[in-house]
Protein backbone atom coordinates (compact mmCIF):
# COMPACT_ATOMS: atom_id res chain seq x y z
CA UNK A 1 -14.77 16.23 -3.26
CA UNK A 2 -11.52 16.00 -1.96
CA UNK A 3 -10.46 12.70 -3.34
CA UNK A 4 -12.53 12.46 -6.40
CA UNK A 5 -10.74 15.42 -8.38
CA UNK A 6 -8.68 13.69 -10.91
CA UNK A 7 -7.95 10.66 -9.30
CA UNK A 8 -7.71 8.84 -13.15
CA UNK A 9 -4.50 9.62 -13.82
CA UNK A 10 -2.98 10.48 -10.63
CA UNK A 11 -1.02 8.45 -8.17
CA UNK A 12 -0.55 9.33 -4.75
CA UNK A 13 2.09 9.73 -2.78
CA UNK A 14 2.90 8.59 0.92
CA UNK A 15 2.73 12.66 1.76
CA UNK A 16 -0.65 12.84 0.11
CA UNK A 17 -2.05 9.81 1.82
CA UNK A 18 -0.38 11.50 5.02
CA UNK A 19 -2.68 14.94 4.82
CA UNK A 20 -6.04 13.02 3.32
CA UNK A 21 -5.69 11.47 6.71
CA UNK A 22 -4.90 14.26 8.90
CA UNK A 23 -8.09 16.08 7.07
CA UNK A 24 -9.93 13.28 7.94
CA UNK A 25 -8.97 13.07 11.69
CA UNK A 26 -9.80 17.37 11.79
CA UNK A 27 -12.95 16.04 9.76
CA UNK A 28 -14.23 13.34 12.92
CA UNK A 29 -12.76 16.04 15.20
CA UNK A 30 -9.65 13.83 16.56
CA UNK A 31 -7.03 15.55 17.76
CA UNK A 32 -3.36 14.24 17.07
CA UNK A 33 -2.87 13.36 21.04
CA UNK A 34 -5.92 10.86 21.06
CA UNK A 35 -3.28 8.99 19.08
CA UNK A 36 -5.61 7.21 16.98
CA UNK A 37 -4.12 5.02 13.89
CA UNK A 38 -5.45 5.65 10.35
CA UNK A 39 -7.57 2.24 10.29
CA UNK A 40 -9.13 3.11 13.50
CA UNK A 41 -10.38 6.38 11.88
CA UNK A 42 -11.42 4.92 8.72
CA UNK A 43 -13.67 2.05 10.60
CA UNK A 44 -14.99 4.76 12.78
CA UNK A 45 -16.07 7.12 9.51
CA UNK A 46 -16.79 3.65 7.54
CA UNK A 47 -15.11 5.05 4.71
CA UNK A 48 -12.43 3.22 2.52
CA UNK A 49 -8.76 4.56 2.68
CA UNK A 50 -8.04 7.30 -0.23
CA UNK A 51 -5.53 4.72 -2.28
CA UNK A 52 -8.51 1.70 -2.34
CA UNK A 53 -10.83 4.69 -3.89
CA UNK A 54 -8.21 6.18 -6.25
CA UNK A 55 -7.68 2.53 -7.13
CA UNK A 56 -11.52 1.66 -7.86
CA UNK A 57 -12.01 5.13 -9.79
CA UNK A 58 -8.77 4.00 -12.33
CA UNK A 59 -9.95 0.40 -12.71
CA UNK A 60 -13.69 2.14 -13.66
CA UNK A 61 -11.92 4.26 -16.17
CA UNK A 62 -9.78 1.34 -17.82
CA UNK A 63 -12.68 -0.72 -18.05
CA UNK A 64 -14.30 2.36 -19.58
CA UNK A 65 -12.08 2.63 -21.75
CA UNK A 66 -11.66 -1.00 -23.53
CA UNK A 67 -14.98 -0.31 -24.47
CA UNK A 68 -14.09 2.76 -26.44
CA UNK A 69 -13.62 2.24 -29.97
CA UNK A 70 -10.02 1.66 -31.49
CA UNK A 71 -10.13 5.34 -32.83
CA UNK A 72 -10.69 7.32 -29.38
CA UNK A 73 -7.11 8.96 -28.24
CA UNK A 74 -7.76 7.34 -24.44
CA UNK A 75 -7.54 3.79 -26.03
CA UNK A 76 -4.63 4.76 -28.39
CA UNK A 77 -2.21 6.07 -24.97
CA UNK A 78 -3.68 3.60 -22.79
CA UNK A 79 -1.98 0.91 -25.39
CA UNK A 80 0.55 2.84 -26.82
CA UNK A 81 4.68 3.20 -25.96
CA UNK A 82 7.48 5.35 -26.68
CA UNK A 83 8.75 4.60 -29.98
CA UNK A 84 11.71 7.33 -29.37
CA UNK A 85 13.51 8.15 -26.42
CA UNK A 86 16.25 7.40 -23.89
CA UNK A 87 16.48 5.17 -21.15
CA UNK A 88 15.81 6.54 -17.78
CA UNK A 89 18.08 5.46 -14.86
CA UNK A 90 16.32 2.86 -12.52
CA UNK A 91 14.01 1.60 -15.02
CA UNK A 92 10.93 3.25 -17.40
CA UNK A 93 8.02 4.27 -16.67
CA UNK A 94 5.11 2.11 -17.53
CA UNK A 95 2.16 2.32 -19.28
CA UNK A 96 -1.10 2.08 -17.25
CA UNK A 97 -1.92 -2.14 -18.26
CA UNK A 98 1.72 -2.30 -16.77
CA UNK A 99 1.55 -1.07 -13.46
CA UNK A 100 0.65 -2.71 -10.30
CA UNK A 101 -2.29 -1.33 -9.76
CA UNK A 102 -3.54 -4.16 -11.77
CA UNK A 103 -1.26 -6.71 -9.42
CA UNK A 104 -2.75 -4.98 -6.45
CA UNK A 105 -6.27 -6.23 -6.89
CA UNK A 106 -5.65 -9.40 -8.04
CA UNK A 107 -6.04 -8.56 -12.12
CA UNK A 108 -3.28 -9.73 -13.93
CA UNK A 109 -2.19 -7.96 -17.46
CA UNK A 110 -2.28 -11.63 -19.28
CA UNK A 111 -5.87 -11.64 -19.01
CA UNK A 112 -7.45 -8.11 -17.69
CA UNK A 113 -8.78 -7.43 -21.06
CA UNK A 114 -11.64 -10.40 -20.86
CA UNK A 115 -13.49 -9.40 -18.07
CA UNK A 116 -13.11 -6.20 -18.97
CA UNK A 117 -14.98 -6.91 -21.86
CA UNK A 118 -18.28 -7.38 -20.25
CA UNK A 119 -19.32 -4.42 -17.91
CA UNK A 120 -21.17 -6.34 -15.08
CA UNK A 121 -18.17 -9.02 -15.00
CA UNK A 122 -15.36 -6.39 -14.64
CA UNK A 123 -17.66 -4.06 -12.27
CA UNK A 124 -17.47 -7.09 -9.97
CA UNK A 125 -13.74 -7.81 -11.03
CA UNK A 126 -12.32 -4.64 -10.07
CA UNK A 127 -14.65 -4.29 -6.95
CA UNK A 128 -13.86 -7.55 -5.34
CA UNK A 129 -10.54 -7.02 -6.13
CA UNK A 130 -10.23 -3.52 -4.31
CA UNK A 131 -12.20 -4.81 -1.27
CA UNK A 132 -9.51 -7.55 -0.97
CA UNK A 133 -6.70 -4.86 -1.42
CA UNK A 134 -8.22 -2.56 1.29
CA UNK A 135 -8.38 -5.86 3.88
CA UNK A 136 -4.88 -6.80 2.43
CA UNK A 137 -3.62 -3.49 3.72
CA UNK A 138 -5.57 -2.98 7.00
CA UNK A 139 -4.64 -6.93 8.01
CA UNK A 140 -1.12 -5.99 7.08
CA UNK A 141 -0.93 -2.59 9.26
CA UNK A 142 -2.90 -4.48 11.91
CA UNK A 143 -0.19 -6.90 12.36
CA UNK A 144 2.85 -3.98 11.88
CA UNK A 145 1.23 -2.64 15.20
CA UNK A 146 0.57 -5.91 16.57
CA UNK A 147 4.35 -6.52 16.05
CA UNK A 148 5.62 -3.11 17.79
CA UNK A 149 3.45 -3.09 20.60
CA UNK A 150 4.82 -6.50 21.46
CA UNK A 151 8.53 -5.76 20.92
CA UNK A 152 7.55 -2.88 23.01
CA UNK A 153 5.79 -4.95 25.77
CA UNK A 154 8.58 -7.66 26.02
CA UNK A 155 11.74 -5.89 24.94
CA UNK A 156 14.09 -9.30 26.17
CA UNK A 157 16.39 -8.44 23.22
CA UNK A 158 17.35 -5.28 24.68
CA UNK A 159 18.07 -6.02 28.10
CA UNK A 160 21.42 -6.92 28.58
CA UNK A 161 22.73 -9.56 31.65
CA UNK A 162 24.80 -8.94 34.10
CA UNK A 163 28.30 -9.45 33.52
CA UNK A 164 29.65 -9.97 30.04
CA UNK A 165 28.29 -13.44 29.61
CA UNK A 166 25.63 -14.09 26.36
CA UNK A 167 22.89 -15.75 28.41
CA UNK A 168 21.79 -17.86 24.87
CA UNK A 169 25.72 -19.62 24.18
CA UNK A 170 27.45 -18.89 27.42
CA UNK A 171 30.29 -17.62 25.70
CA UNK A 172 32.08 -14.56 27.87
CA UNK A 173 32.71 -11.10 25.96
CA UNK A 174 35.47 -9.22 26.29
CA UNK A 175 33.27 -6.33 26.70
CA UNK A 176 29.33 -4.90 27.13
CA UNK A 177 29.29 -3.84 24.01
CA UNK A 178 30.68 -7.07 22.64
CA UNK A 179 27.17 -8.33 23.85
CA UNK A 180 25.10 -6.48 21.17
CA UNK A 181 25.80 -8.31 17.98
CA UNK A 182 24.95 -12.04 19.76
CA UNK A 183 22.07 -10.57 21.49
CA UNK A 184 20.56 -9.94 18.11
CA UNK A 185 21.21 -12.86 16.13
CA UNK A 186 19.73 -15.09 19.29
CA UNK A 187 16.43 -12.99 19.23
């Protein structure tokens, strides 16, 4: 219930995704110092994340509605554009065949329209390609934490040697601090 109200239209925001999770972790009764990541929660409660669902419930829809006849208002704004209007700073807003929502499941606007013709070939369309979003996104934060707990674990870069020598070109600083800036471009 707390997802599926009017997930067609919206999209969600980095906060939102933020408290879905937090009701989640009150949900599986895990408090914030078991310091449990959002992937490790969703595996445990074998439920998809909120954006993979609010993804598969738009797809549905658009599919839904290509097979609407021409005359039905949700096929006329689903195709339509602003005839009249000004340009907004840092680019327009796009209509929904635009977006990446399409681009995140692998459905590409050149071509969405023929599967989407056929209900059992788009169902499977739009499901395969959420399932490869949401493993797209948990192999992605798997490897962001994968990547801090190792900088954390062997922080080399930080550690500065003794003296003011740069133990990578040998060069002498004229100061500590001078040590910094070639410490990072070595590591």
């Amino acid at each position: 219930m707390l997802v599926k109200h009017g997930p067609l239209t919206n999209t969600i925001s980095n906060f939102s995704k933020d408290s879905i999770n937090s009701v989640s972790k009150k949900i599986l009764h895990i408090a914030w110092e078991d310091r449990r990541t959002n992937i490790s929660v969703l595996d445990e409660a074998k439920i998809t994340s909120v954006e993979a669902m609010i993804l598969q419930h738009q797809l549905r829809w658009t599919g839904h509605v290509v097979w609407m006849p021409d005359y039905r208002l949700p096929k006329q704004l689903l195709y339509s554009e602003l005839k009249n209007g000004k340009c907004n700073v840092g680019g327009q807003r796009k209509r929904f065949k635009d977006k990446a929502n399409l681009f995140k499941c692998s459905i590409y606007t050149d071509n969405w329209e023929t599967p989407a013709g056929e209900h059992s070939s788009w169902r499977t369309a739009f499901t395969k390609g959420v399932m490869d979003f949401e493993d797209t996104q948990t192999q992605n934060a798997r490897e962001k934490c994968a990547r801090r707990k190792a900088r954390l674990a062997n922080p080399h870069c930080d550690q500065l040697p003794p003296g003011n020598q740069c133990p990578h070109c040998g060069r002498t600083r004229g100061s500590r601090i001078g040590l910094h800036s070639p410490l990072q471009t070595h590591c």
